[in-house]
C-alpha atoms as a PDB file:
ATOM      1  CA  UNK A   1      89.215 138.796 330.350  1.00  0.00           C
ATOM      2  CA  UNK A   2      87.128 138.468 327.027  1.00  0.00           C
ATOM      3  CA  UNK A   3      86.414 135.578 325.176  1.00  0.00           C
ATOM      4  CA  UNK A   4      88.564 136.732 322.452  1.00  0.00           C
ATOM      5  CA  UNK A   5      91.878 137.293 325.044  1.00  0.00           C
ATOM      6  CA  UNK A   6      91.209 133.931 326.039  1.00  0.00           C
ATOM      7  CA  UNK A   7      91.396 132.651 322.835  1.00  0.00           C
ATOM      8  CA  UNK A   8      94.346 134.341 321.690  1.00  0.00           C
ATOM      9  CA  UNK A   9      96.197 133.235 325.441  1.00  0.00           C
ATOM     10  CA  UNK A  10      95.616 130.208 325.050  1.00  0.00           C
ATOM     11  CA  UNK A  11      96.919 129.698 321.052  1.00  0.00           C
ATOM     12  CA  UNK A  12      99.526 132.374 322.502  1.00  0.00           C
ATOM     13  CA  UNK A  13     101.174 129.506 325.068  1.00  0.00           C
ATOM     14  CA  UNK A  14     101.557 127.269 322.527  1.00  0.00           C
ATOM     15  CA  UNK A  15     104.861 126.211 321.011  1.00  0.00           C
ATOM     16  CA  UNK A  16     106.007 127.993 317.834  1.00  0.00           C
ATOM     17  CA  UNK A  17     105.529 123.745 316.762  1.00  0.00           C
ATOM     18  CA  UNK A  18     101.989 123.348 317.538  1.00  0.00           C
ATOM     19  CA  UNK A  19     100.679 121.378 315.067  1.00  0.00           C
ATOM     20  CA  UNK A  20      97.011 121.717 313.861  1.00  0.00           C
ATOM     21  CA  UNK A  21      95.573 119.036 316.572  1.00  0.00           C
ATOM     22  CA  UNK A  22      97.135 120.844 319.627  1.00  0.00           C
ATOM     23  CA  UNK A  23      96.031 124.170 318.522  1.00  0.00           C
ATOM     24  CA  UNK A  24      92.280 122.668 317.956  1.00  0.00           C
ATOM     25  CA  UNK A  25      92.454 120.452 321.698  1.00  0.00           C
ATOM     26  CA  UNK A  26      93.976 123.765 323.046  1.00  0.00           C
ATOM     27  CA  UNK A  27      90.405 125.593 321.668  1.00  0.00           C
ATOM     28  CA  UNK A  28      87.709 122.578 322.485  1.00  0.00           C
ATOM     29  CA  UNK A  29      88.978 122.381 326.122  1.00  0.00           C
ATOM     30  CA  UNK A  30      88.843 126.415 326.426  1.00  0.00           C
ATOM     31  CA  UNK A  31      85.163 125.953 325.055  1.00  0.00           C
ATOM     32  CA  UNK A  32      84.811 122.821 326.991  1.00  0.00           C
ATOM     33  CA  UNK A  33      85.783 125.495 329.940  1.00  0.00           C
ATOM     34  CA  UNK A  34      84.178 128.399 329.163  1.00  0.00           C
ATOM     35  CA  UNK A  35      81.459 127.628 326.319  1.00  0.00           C
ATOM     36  CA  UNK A  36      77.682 126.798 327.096  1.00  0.00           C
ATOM     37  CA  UNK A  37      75.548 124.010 326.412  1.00  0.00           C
ATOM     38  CA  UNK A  38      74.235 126.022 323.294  1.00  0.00           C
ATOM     39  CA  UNK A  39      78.201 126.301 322.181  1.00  0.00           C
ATOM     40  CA  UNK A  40      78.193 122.458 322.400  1.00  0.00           C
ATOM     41  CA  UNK A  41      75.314 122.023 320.178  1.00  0.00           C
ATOM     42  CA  UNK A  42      76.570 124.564 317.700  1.00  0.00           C
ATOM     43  CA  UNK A  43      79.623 122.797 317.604  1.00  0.00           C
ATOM     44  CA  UNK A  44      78.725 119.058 316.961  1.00  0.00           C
ATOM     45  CA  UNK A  45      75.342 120.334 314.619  1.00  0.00           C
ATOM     46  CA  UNK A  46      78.155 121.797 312.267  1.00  0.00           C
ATOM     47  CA  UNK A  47      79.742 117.828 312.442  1.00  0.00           C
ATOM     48  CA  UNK A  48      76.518 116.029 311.397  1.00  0.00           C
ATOM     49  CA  UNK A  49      76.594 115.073 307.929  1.00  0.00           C
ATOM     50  CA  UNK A  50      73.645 114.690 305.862  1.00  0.00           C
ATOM     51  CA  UNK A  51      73.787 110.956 306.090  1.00  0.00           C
ATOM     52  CA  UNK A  52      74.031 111.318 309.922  1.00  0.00           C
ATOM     53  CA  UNK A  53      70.869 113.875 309.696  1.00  0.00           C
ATOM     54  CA  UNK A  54      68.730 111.510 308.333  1.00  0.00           C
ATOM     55  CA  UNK A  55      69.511 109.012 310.257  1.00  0.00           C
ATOM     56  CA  UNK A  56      68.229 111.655 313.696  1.00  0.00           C
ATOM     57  CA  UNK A  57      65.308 112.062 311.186  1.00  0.00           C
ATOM     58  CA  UNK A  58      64.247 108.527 311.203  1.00  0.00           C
ATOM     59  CA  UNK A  59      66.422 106.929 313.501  1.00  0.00           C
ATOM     60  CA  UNK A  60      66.855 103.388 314.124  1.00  0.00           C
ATOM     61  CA  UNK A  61      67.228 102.730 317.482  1.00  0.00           C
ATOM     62  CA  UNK A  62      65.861 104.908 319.826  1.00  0.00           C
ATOM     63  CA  UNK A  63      68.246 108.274 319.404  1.00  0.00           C
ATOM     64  CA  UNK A  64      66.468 111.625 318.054  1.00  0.00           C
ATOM     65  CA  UNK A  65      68.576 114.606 316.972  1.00  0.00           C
ATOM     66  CA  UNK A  66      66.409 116.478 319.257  1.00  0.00           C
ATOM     67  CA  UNK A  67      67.529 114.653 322.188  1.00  0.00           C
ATOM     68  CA  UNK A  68      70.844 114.515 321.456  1.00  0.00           C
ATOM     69  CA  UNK A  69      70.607 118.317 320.970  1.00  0.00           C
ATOM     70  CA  UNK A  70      68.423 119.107 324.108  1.00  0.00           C
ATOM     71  CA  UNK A  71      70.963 116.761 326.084  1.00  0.00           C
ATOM     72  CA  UNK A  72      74.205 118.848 324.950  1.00  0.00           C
ATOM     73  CA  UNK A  73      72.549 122.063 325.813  1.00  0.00           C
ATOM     74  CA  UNK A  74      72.073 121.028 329.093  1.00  0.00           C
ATOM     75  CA  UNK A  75      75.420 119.643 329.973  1.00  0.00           C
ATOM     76  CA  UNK A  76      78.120 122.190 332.054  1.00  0.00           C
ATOM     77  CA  UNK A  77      81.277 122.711 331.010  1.00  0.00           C
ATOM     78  CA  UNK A  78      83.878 120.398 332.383  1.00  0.00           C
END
């Protein structure tokens, strides 16, 4: 099955009702399933604010964005 019939099977089961949260838990636990650790990066660098960003930049304790990154990459889906 393709990524894309995935996706639509799994929005497909839901209830007529879904609201917006199920729909978007149903779609992070099918990445969570299927995605890489460079889909997991994508996903929370598009979260970061700017405000966030500079804090990776010059952080103050002893977190880099880099490392943070790095560390997502590596992780396997659940």
């Amino acid at each position: 099955m393709s990524e894309k019939q995935s996706l639509l099977q799994a929005v497909g089961a839901l209830p007529d009702d879904a609201s917006w949260s199920e729909i978007t838990n149903t779609l992070l636990l099918l990445l969570a399933r299927r995605g890489s650790g460079t889909d997991y990066a994508s996903l929370y660098r598009t979260q970061l604010t700017a405000e966030q960003l500079a804090e990776y930049a010059n952080p103050k304790g002893d977190l880099r964005l880099d490392d943070v990154i790095a560390e997502l990459e590596t992780r396997h889906p659940a």
